[in-house]
Protein backbone atom coordinates (compact mmCIF):
# COMPACT_ATOMS: atom_id res chain seq x y z
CA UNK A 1 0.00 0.00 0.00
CA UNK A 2 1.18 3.57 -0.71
CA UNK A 3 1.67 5.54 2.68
CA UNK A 4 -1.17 7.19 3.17
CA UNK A 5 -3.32 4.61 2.61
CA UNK A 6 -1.15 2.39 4.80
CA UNK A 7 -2.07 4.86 7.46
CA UNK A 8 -5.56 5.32 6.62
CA UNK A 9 -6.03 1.38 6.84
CA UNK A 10 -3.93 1.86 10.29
CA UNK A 11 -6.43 4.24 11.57
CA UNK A 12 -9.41 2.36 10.86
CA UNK A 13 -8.37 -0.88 12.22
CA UNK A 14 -7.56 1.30 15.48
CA UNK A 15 -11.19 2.95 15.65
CA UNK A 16 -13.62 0.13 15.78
CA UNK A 17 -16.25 2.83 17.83
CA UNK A 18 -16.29 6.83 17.77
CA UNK A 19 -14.55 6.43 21.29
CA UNK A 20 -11.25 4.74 19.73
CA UNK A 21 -11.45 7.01 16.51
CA UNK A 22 -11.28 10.00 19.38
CA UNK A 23 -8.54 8.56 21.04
CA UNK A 24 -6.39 7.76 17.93
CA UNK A 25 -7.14 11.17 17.11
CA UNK A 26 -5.33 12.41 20.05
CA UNK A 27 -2.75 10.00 19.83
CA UNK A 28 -1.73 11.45 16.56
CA UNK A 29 -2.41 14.97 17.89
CA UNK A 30 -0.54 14.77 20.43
CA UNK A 31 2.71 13.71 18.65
CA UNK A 32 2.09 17.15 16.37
CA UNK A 33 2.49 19.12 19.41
CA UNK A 34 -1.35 19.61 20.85
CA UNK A 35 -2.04 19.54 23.89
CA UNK A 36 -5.64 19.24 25.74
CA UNK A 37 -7.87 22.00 27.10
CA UNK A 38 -9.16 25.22 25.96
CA UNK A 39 -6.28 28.07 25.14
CA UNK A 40 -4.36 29.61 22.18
CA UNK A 41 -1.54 27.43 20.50
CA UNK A 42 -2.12 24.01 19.70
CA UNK A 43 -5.02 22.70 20.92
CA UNK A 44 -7.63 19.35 21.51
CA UNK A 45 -10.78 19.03 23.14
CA UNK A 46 -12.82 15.91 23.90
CA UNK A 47 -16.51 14.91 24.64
CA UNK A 48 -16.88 11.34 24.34
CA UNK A 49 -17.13 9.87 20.98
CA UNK A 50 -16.55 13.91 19.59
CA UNK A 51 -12.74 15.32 19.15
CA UNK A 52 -11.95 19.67 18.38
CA UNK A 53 -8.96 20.66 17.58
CA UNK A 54 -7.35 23.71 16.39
CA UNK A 55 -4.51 25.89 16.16
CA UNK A 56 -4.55 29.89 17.29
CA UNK A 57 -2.06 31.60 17.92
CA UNK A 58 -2.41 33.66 21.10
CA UNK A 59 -4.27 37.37 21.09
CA UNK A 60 -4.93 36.63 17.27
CA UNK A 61 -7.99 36.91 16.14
CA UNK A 62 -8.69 35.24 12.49
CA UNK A 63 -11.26 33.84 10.04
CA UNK A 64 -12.15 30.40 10.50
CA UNK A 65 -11.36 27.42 8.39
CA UNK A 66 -12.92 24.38 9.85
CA UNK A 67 -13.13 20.65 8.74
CA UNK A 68 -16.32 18.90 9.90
CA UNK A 69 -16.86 15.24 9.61
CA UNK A 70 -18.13 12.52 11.91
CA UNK A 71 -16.57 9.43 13.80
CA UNK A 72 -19.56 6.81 14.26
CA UNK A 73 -20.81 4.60 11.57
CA UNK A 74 -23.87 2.56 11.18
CA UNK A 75 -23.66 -0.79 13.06
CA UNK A 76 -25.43 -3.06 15.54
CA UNK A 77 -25.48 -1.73 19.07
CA UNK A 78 -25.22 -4.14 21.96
CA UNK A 79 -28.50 -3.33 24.27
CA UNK A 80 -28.55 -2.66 28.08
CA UNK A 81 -29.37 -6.00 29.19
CA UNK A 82 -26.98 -8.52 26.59
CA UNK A 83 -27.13 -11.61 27.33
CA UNK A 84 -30.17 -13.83 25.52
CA UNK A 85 -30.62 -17.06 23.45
CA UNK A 86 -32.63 -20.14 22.95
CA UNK A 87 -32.61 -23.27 21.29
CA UNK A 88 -29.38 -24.09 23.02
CA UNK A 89 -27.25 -21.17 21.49
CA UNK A 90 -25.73 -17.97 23.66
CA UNK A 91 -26.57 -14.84 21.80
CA UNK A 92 -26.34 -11.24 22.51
CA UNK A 93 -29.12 -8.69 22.07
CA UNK A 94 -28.21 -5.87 19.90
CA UNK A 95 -30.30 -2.81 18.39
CA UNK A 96 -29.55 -1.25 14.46
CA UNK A 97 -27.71 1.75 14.61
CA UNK A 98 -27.84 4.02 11.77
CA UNK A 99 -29.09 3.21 8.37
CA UNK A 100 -27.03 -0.12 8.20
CA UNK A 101 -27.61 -2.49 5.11
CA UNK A 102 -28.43 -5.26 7.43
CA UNK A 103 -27.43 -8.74 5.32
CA UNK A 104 -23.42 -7.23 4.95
CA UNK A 105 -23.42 -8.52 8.71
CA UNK A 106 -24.58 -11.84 7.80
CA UNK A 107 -22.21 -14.48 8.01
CA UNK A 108 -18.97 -12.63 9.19
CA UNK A 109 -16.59 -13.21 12.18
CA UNK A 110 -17.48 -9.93 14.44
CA UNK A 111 -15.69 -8.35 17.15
CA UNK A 112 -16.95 -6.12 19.82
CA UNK A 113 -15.99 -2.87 21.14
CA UNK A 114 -16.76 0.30 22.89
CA UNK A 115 -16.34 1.59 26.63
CA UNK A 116 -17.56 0.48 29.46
CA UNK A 117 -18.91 2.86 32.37
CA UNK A 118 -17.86 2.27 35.90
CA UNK A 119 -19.61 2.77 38.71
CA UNK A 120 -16.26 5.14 40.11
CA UNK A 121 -17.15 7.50 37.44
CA UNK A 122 -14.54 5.85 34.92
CA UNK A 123 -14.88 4.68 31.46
CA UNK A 124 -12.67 2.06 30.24
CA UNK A 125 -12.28 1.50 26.55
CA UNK A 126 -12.62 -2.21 25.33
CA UNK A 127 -11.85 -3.67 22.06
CA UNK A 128 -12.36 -7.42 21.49
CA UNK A 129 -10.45 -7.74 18.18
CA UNK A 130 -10.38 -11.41 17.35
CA UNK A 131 -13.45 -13.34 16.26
CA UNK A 132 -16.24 -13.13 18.82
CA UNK A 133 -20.02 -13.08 16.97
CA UNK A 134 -21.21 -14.52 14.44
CA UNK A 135 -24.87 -13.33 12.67
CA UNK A 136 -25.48 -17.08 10.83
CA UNK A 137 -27.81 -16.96 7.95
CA UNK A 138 -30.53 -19.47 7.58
CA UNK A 139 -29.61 -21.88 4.64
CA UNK A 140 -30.85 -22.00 1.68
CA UNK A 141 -32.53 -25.05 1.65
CA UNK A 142 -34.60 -23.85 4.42
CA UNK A 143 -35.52 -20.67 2.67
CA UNK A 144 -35.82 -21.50 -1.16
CA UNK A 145 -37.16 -18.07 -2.30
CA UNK A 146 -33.85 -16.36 -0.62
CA UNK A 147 -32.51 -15.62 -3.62
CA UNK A 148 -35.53 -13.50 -5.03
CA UNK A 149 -35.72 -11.65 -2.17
CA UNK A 150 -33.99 -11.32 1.66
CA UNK A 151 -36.31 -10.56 4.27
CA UNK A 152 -34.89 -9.75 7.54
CA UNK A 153 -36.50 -8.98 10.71
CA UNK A 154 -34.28 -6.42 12.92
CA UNK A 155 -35.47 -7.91 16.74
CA UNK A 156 -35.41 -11.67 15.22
CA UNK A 157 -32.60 -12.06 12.89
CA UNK A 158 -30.11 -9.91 13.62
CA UNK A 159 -29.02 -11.50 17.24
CA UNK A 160 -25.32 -12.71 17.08
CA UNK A 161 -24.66 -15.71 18.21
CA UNK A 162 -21.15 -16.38 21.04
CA UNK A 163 -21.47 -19.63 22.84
CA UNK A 164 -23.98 -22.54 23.17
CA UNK A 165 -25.75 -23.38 26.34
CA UNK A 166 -28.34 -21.16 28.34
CA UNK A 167 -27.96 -17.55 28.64
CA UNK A 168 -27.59 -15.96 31.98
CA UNK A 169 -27.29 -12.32 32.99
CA UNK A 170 -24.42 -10.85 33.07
CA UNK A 171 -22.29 -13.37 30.89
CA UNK A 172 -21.04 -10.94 28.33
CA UNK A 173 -20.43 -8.27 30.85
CA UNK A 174 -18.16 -10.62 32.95
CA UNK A 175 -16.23 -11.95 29.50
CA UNK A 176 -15.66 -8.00 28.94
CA UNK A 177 -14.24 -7.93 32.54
CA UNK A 178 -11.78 -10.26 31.94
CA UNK A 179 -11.03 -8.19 28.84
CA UNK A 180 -9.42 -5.17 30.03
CA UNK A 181 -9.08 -6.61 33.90
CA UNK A 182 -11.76 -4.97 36.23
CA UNK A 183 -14.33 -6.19 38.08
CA UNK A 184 -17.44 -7.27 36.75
CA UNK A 185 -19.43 -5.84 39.71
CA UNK A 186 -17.86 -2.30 38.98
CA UNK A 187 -19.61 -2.14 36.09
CA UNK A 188 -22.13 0.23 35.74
CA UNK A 189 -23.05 0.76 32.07
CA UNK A 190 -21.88 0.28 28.50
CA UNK A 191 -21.76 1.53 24.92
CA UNK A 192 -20.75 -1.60 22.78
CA UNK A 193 -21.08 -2.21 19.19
CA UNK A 194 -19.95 -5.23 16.68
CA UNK A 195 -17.53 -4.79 13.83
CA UNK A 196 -16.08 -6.44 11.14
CA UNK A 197 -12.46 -8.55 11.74
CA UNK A 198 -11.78 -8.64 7.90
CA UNK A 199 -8.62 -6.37 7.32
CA UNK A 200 -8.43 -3.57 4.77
CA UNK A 201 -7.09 -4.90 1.96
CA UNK A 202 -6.02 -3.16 -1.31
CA UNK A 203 -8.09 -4.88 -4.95
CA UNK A 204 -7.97 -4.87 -8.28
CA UNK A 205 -5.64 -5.75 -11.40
CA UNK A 206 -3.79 -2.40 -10.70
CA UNK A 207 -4.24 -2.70 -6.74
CA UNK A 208 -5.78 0.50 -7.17
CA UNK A 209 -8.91 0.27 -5.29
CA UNK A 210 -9.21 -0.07 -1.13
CA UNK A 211 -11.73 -1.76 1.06
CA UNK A 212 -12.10 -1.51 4.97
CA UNK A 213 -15.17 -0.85 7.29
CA UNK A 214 -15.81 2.45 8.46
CA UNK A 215 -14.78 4.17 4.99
CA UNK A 216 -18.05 6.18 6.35
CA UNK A 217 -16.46 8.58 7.92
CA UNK A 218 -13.14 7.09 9.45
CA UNK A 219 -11.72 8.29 6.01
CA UNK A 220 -12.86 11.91 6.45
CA UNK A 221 -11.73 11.84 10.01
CA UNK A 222 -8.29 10.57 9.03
CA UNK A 223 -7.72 13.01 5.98
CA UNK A 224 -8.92 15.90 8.91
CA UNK A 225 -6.40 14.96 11.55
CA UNK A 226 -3.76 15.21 8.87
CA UNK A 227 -4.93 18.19 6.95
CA UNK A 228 -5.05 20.48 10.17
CA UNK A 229 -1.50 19.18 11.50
CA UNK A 230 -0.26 20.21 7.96
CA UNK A 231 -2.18 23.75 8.01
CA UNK A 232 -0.83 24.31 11.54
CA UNK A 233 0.61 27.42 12.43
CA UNK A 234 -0.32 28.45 8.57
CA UNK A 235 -0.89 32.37 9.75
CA UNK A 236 -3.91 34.48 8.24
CA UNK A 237 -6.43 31.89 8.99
CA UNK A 238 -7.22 30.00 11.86
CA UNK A 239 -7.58 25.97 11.02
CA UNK A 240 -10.37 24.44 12.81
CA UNK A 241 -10.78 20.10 12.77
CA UNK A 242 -14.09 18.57 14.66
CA UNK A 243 -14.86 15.21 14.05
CA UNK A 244 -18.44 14.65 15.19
CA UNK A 245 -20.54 11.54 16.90
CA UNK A 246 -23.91 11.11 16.16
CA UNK A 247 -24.09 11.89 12.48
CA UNK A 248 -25.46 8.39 11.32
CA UNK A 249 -28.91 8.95 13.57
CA UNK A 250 -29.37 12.63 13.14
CA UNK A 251 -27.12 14.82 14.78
CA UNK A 252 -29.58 15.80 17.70
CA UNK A 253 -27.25 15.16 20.99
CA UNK A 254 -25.06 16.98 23.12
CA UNK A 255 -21.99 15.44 21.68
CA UNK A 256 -23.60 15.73 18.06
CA UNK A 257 -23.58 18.21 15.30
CA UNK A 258 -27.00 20.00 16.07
CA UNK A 259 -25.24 20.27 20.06
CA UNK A 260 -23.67 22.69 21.33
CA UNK A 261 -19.84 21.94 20.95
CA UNK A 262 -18.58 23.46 18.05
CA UNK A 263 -20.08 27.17 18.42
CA UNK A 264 -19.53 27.12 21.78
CA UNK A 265 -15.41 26.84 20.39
CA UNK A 266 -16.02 28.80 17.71
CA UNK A 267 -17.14 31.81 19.44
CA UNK A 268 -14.40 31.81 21.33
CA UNK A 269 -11.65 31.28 18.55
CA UNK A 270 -13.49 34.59 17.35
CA UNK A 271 -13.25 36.53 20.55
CA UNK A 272 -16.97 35.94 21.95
CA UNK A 273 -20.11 36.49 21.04
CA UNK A 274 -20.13 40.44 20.82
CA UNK A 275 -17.10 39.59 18.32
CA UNK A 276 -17.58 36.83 16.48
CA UNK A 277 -20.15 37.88 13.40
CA UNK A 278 -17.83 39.84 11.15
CA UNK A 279 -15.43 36.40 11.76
CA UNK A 280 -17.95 33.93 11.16
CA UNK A 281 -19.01 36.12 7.87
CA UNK A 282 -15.70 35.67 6.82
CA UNK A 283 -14.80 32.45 7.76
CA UNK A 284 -15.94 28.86 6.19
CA UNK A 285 -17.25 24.93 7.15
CA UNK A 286 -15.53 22.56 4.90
CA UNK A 287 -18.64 19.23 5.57
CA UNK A 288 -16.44 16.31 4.24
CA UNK A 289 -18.46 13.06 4.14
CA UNK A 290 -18.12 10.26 2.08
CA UNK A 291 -20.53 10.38 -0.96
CA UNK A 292 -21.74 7.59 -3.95
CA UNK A 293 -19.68 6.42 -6.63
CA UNK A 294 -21.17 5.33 -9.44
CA UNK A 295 -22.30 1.85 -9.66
CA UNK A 296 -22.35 -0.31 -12.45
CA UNK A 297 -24.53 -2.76 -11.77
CA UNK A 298 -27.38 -0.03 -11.09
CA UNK A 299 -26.16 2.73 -13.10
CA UNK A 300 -30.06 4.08 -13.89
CA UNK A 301 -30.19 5.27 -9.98
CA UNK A 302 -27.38 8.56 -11.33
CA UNK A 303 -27.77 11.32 -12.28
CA UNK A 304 -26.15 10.54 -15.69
CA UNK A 305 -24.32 14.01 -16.08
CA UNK A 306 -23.00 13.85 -12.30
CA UNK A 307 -21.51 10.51 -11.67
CA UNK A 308 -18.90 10.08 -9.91
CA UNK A 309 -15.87 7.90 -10.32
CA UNK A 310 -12.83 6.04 -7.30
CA UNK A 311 -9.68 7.69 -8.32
CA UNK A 312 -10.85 10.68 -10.06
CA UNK A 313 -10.39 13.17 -6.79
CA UNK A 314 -13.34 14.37 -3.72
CA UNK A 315 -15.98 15.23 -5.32
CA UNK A 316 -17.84 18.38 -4.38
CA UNK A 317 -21.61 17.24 -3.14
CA UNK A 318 -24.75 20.14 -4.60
CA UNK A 319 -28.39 19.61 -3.88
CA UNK A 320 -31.28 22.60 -4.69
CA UNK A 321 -33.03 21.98 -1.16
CA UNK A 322 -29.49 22.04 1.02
CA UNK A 323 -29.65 18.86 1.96
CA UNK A 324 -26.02 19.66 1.12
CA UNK A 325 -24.84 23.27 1.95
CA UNK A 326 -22.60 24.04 -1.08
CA UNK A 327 -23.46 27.18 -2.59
CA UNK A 328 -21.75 28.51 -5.47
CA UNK A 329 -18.95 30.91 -3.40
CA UNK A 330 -18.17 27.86 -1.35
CA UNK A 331 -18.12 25.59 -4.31
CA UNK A 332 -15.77 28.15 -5.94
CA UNK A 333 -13.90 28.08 -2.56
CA UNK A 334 -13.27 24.34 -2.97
CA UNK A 335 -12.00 24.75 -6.60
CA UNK A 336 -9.51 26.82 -6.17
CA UNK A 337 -8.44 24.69 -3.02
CA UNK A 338 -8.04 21.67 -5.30
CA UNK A 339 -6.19 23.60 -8.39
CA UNK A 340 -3.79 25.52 -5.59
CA UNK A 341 -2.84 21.76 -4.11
CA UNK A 342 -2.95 20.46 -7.76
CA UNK A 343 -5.52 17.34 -7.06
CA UNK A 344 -8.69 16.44 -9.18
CA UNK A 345 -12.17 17.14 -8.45
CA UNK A 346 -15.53 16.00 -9.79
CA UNK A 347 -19.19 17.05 -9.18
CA UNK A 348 -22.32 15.04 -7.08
CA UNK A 349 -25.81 15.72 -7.73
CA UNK A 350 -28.12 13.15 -7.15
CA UNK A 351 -30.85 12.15 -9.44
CA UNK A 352 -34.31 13.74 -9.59
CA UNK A 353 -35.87 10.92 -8.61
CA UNK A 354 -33.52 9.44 -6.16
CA UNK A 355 -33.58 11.63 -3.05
CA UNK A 356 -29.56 11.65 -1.45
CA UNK A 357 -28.60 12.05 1.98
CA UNK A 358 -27.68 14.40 4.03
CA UNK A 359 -24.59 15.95 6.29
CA UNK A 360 -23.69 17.97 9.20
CA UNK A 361 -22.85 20.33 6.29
CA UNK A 362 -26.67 22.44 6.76
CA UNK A 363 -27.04 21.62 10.25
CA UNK A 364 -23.90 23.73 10.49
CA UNK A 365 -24.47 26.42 8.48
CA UNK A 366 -28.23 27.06 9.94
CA UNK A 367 -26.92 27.17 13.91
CA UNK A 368 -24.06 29.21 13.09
CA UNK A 369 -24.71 31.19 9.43
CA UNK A 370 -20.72 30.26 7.95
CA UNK A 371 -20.53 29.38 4.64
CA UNK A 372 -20.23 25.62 4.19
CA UNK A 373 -19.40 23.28 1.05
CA UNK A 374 -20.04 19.21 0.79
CA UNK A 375 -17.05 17.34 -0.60
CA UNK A 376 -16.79 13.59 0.21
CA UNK A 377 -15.04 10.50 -1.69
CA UNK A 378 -16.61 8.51 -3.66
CA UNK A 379 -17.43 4.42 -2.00
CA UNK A 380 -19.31 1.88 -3.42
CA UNK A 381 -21.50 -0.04 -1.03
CA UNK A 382 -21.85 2.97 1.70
CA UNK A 383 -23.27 1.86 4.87
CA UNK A 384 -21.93 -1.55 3.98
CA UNK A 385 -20.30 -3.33 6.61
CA UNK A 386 -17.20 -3.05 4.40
CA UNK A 387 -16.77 -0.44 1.59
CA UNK A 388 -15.21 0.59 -1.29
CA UNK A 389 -13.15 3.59 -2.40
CA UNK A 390 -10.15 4.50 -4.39
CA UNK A 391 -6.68 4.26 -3.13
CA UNK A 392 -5.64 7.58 -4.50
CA UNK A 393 -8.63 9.58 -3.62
CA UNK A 394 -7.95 9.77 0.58
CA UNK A 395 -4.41 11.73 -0.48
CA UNK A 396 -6.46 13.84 -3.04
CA UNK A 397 -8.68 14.83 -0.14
CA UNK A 398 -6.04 15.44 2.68
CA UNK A 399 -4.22 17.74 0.60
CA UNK A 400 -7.00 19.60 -0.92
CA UNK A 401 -8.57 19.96 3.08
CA UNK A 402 -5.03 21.37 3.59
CA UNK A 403 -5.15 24.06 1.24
CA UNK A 404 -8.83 24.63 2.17
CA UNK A 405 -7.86 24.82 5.78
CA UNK A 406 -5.02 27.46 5.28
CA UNK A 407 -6.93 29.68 2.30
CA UNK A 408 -6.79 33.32 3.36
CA UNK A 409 -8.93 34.50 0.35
């Protein structure tokens, strides 16, 4: 693998939950010189599964540049009380998280991580990284229509199987114990979720095409990190790097987009409230989220004059009724980023009558009136339990973030 993507496929493997993304984030943070806490200078901030950084230099007061993206990704959630089963198997009860395409769990050796909440006040991360959970698939010859047509039933289908025997409470909590060496009995609480063990891998006759889990966001996050550790210290503008929990189930928490954290930072980057509208009017939200490359096999759901294409750069994300923010300044904003750091750039729009998604992108914009443009790479297979995206585009969107992030203009 080339470098980055080496490190990109490091990075995911490291973040199997928003709460290890966070914490690789500061591990790579720190070694650029930030430090925690609110100040001028290099600087991080944490809330849970949500990570700020910046860098302002002291009694400086700048326009903003900030990179917005998100750590979670959609998955199956481990509930409150774990441990079930019948018919002689151990399972453990878990809850869709996101918009998930439920079969891509089918089938596959899972792990499980998260944190777990202590009744000391303590959170302890846990990752279980070798093969764990299994969701088994009924066979074919039990279900002869399969093949025309998958249904699955979220509460009845989607339990994960661990163990055989009876089920009794508190099992999975006292396996976790064991895990990462505390007590069972101190354990209060817990935010777990599966993944999938299969390791990135590079594809293709030309190797030129890179799979992993997470792509949505991890890859966003990851370009972020390194695009504001680059822009560092750049000197008209101040670079600004939040990467957000929440995003996959609507933003609305305290740790989420539509919360409180970033204009609560924000404001005081720009020198308080009294101060901070002529900043925020010059200033901009750069809402980088992964977006849909087009697919082959179902090429009639493009927009045939918009597709987008692995390889051929971020591609900047438009929508008439902002459920991307891009406007044509911002969009102008981003071109000129991409020709300054010499990387390609192509053009989503979604089709007519195919509604798309959306980002943190408006969400941003509405709280806190900055201008804000939707880029993203291109995947195949988005909310996949493994996707699909071009090994050149994650360096095409680092270095075009970077030049976003230190644009004075």
């Amino acid at each position: 693998m080339s470098d980055l993507v080496q490190d990109l496929a490091e990075f995911v493997v490291a973040a199997p939950t928003p709460y290890h993304a966070v914490a690789e984030a500061v591990r790579r943070l720190e070694t650029a010189g930030f430090t925690g806490g609110p100040g001028p200078g290099r600087r991080y901030q944490v809330r849970d599964g949500t990570v700020l950084a910046w860098s302002a230099p002291e009694g400086v007061v700048a326009p903003l540049r900030v990179f917005l993206a998100h750590t979670d990704s959609p998955t199956l959630k481990v509930k409150p009380n774990p441990d079930v089963g019948r018919g002689g198997w151990r399972q453990v009860g878990v809850e869709v998280y996101g918009g998930t395409l439920w079969n891509t769990w089918l089938d596959r050796d899972l792990g499980l991580a998260g944190r777990l909440a202590l009744y000391d006040g303590s959170t302890v991360l846990v990752n279980v990284d070798r093969p764990l959970l299994r969701v088994p698939q009924l066979a074919i010859h039990l279900d002869r229509g399969v093949n025309q047509g998958l249904k699955l039933d979220a509460q009845q289908h989607l339990l994960p199987i661990w163990g055989l025997g009876a089920p009794a409470e508190g099992d999975l909590l006292e396996f976790l114990s064991g895990e990462v060496g505390v007590d069972a009995d101190e354990i209060a609480a817990h935010d777990l979720v599966v993944h999938d063990l299969t390791p990135p891998a590079r594809l293709g006759e030309e190797s030129d095409l890179f799979a992993a889990p997470r792509l949505d966001n991890l890859s966003s996050v990851h370009a972020g990190i390194g695009a504001l550790i680059a822009a560092a210290d750049s000197g008209e503008v101040i670079p600004v790097f939040v990467g957000f929990d929440h995003e996959e189930i609507g933003s609305n928490s305290a740790t989420g987009a539509a919360g409180p954290l970033l204009e609560e930072l924000l404001t005081r980057l720009a020198g308080g409230f009294d101060a901070r509208g002529p900043v925020f009017a010059e200033s901009r939200c750069l809402s980088v989220d992964v977006t849909h490359a087009a697919h082959p096999n179902y090429l009639e759901l493009h927009e045939p004059d918009h597709r987008t294409l692995p390889n051929h750069g971020p591609a900047l994300k438009v929508n008439a009724n902002q459920r991307y923010a891009t406007d044509a300044p911002g969009a102008a904003a981003w071109q000129r980023a991409c020709r300054d750091a010499g990387v390609p750039t192509q053009v989503f729009v979604g089709k007519n009558t195919v509604p798309c998604g959306s980002t943190v992108g408006p969400i941003t914009a509405t709280r806190l009136g900055i201008r804000t443009v939707d880029v993203g790479i291109p995947v195949l297979s988005m909310h996949s339990a493994r996707e699909l995206c071009g090994v050149d585009d994650p360096g095409f969107l680092a270095a075009a973030a970077t030049r976003f992030l230190s644009d004075p203009l």
